[in-house]
C-alpha atoms as a PDB file:
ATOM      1  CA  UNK A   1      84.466 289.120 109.491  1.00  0.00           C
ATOM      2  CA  UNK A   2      82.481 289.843 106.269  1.00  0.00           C
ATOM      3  CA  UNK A   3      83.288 287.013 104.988  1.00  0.00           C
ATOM      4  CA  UNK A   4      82.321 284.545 107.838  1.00  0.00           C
ATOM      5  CA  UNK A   5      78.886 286.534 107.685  1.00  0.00           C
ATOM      6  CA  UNK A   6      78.602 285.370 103.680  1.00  0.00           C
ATOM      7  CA  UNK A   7      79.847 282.026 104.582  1.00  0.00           C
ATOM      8  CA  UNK A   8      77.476 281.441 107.595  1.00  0.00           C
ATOM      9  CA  UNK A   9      74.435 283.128 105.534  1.00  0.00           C
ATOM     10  CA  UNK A  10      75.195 280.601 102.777  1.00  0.00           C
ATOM     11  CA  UNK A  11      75.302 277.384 105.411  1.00  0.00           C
ATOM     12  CA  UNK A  12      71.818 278.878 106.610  1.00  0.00           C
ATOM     13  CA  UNK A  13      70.349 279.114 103.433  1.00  0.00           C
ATOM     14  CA  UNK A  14      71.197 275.720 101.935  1.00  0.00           C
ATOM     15  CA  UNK A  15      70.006 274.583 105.345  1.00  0.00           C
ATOM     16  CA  UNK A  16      66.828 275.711 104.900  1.00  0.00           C
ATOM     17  CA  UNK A  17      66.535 275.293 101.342  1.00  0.00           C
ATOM     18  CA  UNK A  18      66.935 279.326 100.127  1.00  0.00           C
ATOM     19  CA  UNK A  19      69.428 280.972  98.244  1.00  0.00           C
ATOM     20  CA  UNK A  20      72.024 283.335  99.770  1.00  0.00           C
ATOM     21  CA  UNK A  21      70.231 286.283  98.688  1.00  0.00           C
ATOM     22  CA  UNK A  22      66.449 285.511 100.161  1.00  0.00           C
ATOM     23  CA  UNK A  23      68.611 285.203 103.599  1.00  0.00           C
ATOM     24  CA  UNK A  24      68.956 288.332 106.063  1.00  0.00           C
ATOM     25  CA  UNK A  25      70.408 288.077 109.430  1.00  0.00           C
ATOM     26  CA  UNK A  26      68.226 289.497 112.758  1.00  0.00           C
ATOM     27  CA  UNK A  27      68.597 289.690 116.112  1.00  0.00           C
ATOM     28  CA  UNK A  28      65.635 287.865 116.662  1.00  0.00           C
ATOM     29  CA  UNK A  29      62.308 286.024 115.594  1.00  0.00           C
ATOM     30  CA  UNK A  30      60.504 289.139 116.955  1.00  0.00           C
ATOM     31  CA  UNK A  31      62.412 291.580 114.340  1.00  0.00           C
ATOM     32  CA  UNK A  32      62.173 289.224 111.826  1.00  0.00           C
ATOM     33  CA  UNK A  33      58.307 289.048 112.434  1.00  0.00           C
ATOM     34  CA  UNK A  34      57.712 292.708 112.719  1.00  0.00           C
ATOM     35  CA  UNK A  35      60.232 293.064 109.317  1.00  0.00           C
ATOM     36  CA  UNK A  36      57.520 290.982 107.802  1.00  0.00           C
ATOM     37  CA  UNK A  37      54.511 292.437 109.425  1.00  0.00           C
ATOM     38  CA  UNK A  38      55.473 295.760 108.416  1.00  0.00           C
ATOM     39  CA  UNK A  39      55.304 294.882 104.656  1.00  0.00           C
ATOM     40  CA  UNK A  40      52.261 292.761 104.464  1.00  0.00           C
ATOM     41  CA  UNK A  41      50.006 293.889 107.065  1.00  0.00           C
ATOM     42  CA  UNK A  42      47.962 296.658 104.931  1.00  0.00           C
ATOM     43  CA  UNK A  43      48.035 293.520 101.895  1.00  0.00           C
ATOM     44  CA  UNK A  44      44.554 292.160 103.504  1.00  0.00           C
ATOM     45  CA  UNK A  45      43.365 290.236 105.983  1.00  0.00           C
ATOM     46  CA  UNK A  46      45.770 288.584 108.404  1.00  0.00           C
ATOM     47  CA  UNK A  47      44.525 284.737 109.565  1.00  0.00           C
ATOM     48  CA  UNK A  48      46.670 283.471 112.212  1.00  0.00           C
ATOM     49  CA  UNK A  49      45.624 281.157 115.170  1.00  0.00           C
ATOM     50  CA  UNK A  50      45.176 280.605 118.528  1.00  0.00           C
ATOM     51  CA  UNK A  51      48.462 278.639 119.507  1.00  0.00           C
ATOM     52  CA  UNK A  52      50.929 281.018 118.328  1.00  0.00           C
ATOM     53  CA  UNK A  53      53.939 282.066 120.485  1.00  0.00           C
ATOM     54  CA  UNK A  54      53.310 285.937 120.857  1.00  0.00           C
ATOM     55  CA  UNK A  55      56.535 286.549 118.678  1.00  0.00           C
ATOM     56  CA  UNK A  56      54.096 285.009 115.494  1.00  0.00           C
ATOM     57  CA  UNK A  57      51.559 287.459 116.814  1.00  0.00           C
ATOM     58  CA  UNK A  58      52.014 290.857 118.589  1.00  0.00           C
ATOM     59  CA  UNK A  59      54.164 292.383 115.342  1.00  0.00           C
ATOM     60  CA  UNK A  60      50.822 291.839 113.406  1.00  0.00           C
ATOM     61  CA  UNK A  61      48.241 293.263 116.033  1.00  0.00           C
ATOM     62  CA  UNK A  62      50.517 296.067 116.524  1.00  0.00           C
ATOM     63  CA  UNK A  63      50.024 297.192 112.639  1.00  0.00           C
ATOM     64  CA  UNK A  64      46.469 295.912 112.095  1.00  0.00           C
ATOM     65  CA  UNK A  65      43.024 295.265 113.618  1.00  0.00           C
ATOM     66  CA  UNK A  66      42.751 293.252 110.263  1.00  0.00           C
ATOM     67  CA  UNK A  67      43.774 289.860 111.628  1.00  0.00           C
ATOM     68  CA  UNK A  68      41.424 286.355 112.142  1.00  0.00           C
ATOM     69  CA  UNK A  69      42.457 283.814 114.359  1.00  0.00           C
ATOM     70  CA  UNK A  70      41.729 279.991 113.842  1.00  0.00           C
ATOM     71  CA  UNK A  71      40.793 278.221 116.835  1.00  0.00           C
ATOM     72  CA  UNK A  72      42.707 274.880 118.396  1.00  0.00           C
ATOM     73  CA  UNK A  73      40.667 271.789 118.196  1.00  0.00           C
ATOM     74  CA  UNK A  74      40.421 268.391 118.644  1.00  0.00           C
ATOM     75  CA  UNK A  75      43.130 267.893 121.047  1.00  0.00           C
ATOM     76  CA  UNK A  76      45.358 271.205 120.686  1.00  0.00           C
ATOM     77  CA  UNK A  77      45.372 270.631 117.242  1.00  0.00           C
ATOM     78  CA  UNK A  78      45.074 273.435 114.274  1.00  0.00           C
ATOM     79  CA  UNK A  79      43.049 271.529 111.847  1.00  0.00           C
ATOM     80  CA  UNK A  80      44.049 272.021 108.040  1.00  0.00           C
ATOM     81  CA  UNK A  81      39.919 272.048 107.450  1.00  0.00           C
ATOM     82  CA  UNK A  82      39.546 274.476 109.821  1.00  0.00           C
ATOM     83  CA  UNK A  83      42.212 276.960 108.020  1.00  0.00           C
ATOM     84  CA  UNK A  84      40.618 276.085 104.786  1.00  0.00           C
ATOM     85  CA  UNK A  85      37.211 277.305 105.633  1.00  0.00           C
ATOM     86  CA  UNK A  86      38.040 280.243 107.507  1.00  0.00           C
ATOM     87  CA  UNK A  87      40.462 280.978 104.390  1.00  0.00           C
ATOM     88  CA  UNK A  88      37.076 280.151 102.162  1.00  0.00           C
ATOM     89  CA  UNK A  89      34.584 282.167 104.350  1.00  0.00           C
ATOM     90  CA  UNK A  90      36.913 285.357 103.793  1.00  0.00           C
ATOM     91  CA  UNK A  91      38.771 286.156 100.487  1.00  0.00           C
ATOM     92  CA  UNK A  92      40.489 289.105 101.762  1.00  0.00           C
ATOM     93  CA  UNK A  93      43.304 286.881 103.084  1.00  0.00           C
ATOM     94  CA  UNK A  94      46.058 287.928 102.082  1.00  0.00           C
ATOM     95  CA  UNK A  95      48.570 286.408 104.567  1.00  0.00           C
ATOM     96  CA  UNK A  96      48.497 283.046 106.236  1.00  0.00           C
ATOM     97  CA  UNK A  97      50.713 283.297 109.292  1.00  0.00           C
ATOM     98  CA  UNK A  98      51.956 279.736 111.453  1.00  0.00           C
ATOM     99  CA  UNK A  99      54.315 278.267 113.303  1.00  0.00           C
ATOM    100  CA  UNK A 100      55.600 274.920 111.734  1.00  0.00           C
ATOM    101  CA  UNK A 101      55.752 273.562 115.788  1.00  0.00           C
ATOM    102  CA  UNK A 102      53.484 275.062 118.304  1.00  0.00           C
ATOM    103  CA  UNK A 103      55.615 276.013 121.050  1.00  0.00           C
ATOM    104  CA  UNK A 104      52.891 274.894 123.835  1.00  0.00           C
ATOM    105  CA  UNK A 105      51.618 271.521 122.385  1.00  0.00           C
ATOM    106  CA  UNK A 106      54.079 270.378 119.823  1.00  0.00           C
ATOM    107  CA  UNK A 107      51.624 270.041 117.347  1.00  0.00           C
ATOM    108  CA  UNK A 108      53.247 270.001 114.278  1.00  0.00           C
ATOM    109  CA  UNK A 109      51.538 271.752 111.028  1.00  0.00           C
ATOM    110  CA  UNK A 110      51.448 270.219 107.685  1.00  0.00           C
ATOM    111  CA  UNK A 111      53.767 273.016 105.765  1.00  0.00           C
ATOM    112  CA  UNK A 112      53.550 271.133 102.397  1.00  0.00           C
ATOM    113  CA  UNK A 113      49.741 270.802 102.056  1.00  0.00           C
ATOM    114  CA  UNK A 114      49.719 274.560 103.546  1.00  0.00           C
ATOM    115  CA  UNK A 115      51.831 275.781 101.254  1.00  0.00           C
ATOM    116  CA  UNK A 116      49.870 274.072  98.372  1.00  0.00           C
ATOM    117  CA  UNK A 117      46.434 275.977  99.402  1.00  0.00           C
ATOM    118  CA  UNK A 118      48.118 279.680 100.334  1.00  0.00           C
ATOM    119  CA  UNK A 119      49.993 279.192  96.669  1.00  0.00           C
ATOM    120  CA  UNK A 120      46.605 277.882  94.990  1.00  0.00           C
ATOM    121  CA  UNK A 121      44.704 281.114  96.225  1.00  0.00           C
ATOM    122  CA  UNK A 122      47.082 283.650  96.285  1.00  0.00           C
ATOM    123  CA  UNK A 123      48.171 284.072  99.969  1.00  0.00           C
ATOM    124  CA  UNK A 124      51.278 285.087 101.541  1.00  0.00           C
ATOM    125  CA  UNK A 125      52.190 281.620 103.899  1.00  0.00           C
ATOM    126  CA  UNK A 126      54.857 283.412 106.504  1.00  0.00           C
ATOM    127  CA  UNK A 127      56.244 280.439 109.212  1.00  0.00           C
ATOM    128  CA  UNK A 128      57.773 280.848 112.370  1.00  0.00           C
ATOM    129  CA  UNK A 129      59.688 277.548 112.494  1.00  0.00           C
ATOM    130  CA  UNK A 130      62.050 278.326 115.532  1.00  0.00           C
ATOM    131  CA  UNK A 131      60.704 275.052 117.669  1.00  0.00           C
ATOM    132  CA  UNK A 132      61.460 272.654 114.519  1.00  0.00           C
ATOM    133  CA  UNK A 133      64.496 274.182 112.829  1.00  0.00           C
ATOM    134  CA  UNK A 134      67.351 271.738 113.503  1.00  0.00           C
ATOM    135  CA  UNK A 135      65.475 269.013 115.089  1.00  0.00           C
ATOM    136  CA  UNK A 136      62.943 268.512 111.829  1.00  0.00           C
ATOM    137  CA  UNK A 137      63.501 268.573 107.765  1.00  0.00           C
ATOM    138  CA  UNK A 138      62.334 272.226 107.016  1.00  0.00           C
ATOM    139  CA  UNK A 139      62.748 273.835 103.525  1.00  0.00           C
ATOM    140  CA  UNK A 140      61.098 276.636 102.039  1.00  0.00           C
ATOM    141  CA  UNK A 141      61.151 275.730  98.923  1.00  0.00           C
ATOM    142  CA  UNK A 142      59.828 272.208  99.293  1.00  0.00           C
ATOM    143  CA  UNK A 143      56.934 273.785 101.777  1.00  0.00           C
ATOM    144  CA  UNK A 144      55.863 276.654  99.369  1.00  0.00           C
ATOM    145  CA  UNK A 145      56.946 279.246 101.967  1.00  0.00           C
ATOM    146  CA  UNK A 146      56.762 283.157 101.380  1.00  0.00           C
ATOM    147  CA  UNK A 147      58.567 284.876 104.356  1.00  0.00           C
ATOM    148  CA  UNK A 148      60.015 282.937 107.519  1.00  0.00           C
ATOM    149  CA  UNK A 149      61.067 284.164 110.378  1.00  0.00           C
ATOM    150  CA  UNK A 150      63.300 282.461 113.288  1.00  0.00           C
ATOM    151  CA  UNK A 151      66.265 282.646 115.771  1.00  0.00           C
ATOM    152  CA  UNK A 152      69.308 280.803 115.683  1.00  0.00           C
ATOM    153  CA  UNK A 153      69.283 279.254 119.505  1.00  0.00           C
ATOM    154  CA  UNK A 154      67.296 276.323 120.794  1.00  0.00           C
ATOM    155  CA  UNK A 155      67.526 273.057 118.691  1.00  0.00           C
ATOM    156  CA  UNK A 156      70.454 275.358 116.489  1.00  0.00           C
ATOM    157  CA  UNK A 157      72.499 275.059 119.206  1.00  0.00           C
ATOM    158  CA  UNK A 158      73.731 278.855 118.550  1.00  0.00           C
ATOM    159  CA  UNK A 159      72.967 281.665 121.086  1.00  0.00           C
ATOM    160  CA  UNK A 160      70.695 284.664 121.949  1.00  0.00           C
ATOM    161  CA  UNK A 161      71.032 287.478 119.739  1.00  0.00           C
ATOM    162  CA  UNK A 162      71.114 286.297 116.278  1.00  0.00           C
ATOM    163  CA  UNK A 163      68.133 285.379 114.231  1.00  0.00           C
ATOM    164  CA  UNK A 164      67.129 284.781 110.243  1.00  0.00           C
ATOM    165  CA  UNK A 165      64.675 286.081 107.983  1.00  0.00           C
ATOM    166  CA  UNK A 166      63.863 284.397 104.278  1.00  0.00           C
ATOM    167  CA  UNK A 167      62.199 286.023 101.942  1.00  0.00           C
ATOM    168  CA  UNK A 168      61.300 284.905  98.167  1.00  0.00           C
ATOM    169  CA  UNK A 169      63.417 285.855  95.752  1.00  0.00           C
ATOM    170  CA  UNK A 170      60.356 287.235  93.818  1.00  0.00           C
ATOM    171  CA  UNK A 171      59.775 289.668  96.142  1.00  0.00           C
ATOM    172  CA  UNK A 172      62.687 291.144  96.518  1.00  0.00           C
ATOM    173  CA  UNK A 173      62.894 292.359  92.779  1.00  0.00           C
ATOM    174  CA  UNK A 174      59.802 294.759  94.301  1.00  0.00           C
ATOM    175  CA  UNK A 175      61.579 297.722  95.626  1.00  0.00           C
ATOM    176  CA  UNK A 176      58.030 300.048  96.380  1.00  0.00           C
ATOM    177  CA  UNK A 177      55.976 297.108  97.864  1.00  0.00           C
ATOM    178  CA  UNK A 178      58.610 295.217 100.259  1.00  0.00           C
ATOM    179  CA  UNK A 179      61.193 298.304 101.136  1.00  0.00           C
ATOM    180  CA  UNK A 180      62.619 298.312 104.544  1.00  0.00           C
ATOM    181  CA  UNK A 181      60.861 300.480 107.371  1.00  0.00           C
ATOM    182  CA  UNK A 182      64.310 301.387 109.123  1.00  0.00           C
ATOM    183  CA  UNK A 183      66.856 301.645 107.058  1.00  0.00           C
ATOM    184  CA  UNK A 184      71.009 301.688 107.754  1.00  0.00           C
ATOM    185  CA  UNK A 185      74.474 301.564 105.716  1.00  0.00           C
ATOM    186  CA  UNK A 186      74.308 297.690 106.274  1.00  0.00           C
ATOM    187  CA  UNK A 187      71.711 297.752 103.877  1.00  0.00           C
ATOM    188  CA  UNK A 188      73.146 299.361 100.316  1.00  0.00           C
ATOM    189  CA  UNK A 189      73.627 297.581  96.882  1.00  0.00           C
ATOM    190  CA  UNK A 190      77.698 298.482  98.427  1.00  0.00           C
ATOM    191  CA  UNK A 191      77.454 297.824 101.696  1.00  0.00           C
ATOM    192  CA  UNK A 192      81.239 298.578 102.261  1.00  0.00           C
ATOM    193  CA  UNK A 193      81.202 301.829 100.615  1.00  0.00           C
ATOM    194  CA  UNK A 194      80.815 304.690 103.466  1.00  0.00           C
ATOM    195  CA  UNK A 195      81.253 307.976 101.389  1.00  0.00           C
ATOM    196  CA  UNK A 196      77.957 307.054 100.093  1.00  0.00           C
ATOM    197  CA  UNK A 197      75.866 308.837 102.731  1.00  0.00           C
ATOM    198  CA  UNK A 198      73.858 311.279 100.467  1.00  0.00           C
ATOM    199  CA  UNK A 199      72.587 308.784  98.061  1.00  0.00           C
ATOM    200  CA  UNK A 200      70.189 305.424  98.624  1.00  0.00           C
ATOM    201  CA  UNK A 201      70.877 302.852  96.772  1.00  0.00           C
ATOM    202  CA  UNK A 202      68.810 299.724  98.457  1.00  0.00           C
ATOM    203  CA  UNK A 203      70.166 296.662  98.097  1.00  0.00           C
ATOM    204  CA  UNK A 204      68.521 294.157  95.700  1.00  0.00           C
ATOM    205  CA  UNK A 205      69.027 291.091  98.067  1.00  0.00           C
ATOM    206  CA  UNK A 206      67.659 290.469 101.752  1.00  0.00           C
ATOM    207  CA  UNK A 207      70.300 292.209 103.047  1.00  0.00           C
ATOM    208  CA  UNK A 208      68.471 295.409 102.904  1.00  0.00           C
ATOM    209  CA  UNK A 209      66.569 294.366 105.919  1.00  0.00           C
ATOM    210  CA  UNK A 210      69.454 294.210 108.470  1.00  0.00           C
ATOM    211  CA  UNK A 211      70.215 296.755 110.243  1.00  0.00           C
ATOM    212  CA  UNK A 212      73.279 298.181 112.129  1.00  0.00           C
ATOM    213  CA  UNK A 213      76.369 295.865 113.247  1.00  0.00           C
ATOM    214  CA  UNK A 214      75.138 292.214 113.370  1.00  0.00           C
ATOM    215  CA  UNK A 215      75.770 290.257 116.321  1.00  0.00           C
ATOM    216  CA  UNK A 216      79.406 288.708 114.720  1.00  0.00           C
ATOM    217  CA  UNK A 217      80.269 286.672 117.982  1.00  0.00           C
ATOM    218  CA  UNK A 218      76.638 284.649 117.325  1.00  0.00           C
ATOM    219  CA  UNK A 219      77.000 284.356 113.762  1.00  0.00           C
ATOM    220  CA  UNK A 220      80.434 282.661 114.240  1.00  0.00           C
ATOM    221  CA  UNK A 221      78.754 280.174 116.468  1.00  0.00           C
ATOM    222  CA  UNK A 222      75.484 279.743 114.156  1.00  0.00           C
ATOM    223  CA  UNK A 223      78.249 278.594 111.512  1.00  0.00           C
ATOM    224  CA  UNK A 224      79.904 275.968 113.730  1.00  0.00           C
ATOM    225  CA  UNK A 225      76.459 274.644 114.834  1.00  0.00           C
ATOM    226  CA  UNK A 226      75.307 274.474 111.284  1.00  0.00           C
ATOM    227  CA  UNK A 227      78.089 272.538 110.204  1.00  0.00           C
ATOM    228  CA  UNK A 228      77.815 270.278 113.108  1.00  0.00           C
ATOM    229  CA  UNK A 229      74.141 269.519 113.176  1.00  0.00           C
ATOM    230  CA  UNK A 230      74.760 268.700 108.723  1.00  0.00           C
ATOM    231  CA  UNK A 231      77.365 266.409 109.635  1.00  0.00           C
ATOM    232  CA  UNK A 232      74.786 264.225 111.606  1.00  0.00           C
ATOM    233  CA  UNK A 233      72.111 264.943 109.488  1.00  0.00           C
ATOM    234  CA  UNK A 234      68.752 266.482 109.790  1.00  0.00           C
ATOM    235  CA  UNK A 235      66.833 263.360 108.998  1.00  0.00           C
ATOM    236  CA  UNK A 236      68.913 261.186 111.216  1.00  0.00           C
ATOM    237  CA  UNK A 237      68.539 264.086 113.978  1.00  0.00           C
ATOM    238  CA  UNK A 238      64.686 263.700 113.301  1.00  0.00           C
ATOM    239  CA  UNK A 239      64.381 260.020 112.960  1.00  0.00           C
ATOM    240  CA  UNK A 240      66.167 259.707 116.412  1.00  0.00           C
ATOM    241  CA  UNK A 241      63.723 262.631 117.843  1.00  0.00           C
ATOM    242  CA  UNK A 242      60.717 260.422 116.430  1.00  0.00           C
ATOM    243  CA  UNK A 243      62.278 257.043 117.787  1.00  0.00           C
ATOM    244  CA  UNK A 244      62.300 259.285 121.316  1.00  0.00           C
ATOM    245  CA  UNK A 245      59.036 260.251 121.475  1.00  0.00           C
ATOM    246  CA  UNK A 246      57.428 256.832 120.467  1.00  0.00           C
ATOM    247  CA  UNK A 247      59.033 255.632 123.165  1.00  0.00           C
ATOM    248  CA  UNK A 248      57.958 258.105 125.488  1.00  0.00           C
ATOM    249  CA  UNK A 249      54.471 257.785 124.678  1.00  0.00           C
ATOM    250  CA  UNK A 250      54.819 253.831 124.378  1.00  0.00           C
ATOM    251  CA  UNK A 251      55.895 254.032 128.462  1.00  0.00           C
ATOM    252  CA  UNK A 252      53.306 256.749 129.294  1.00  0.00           C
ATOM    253  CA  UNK A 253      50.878 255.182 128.206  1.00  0.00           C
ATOM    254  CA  UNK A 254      51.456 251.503 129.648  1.00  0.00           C
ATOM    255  CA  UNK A 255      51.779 253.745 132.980  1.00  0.00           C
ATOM    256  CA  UNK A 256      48.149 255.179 132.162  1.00  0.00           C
ATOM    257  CA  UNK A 257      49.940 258.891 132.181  1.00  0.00           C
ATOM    258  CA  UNK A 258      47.213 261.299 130.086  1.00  0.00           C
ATOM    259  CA  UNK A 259      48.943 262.884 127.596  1.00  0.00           C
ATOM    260  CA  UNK A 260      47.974 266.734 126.242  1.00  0.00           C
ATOM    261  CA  UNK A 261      49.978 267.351 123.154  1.00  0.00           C
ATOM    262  CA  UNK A 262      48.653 265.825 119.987  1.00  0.00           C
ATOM    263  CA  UNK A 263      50.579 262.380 119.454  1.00  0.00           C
ATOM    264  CA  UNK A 264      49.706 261.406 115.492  1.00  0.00           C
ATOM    265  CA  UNK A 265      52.546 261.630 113.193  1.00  0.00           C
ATOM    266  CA  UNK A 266      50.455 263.863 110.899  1.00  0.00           C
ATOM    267  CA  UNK A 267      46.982 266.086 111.418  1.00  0.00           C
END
């Protein structure tokens, strides 16, 4: 089965625009979150907002009382000026946390420009993209991103129980600064060697951050979706999803329907 787990983490990766090494497989967003939170939580100041799913959230508060929290505006919206200045009013930011879709609204942030400002002043950009990742184009490299964490259900099309985390390649070359907080055999430099239980010899890739027997059944069926939703495409997936919702609010509107969630195409 190891090598469906290599094969899958691959797909994922070049799905997501990573390499196979900045990929680790979770059960979860939450681990993946609290993984993250763990490491960069005593870095500085967290600034999150006010629309985040708890998952983006609660790992943070849990480690630090350091944490700001932008408030939504202007329709449900988290405006980019809005992170700017609370980023400018404070420069012991050192971690930008976001979803890339607010679960509640559907407003959508704008990674790219995001990722421009948290590389420009030195800030860790960590996205929880689980409501965009197979129905929107999402790559970490093209968005700047630092750490991500997400599950493999909902718009995947895999199941409960199986989740990723990304994290730069740069960081992982940083043993002391980003080193696991619970640590198991499935994450040694020889992962397959067992008599090695007096010595620890952390792997250099994400795969020190899993932990214990990964959900296999759920991996198997996060490779078939992956393959499945690349066949189709994720810009035809998300052209179709666009063509949806303009038609949706084309009706809703002619029916004089309010609608709540933040319509424009970009903030």
């Amino acid at each position: 089965m190891d090598h469906e787990n290599e094969q899958t983490r691959g797909l994922y990766a070049k799905f997501i625009g990573a390499d196979s090494e900045e990929v680790a497989f979770t059960h979860s967003t939450s681990e993946g979150m609290n993984i993250i939170s763990h490491m960069l939580s005593d870095k500085g100041t967290v600034l999150s907002n006010e629309l985040e799913y708890p998952s983006s959230n609660l790992p943070w508060l849990n480690k630090t009382n350091n944490i700001k929290f932008v408030k939504a505006a202007d329709n449900n919206k988290i405006l980019m000026k809005d992170v700017v200045k609370a980023i400018d009013q404070d420069n012991k930011i050192k971690t930008l946390v976001t979803s890339h879709v607010q679960y509640s609204t559907g407003f959508r942030q704008d990674l790219k420009k995001l990722g421009k400002i948290t590389n420009q002043k030195g800030i860790y950009l960590v996205v929880n993209p689980t409501q965009s990742l197979g129905a929107l184009y999402f790559s970490v490299n093209d968005f700047g991103i630092d750490f991500m964490a997400s599950n493999a259900h909902k718009w995947l099309l895999s199941s409960f129980g199986v989740g990723n985390m990304y994290i730069r390649r740069k960081y992982l070359k940083d043993l002391e600064k980003f080193k696991p907080f619970f640590f198991s055999q499935s994450g040694q430099k020889e992962r397959e060697s067992f008599h090695a239980n007096m010595n620890l010899n952390i792997s250099t890739t994400a795969t020190r951050f899993e932990l214990g027997t990964p959900h296999i059944q759920n991996i198997v069926a996060l490779n078939a979706a992956l393959r499945y939703i690349t066949k189709i495409g994720i810009r035809n997936i998300e052209k179709r999803i666009m063509y949806l919702t303009d038609y949706l609010i084309d009706n809703l509107r002619k029916l004089k329907i309010e609608i709540l969630s933040p319509v424009e195409q970009k903030n």
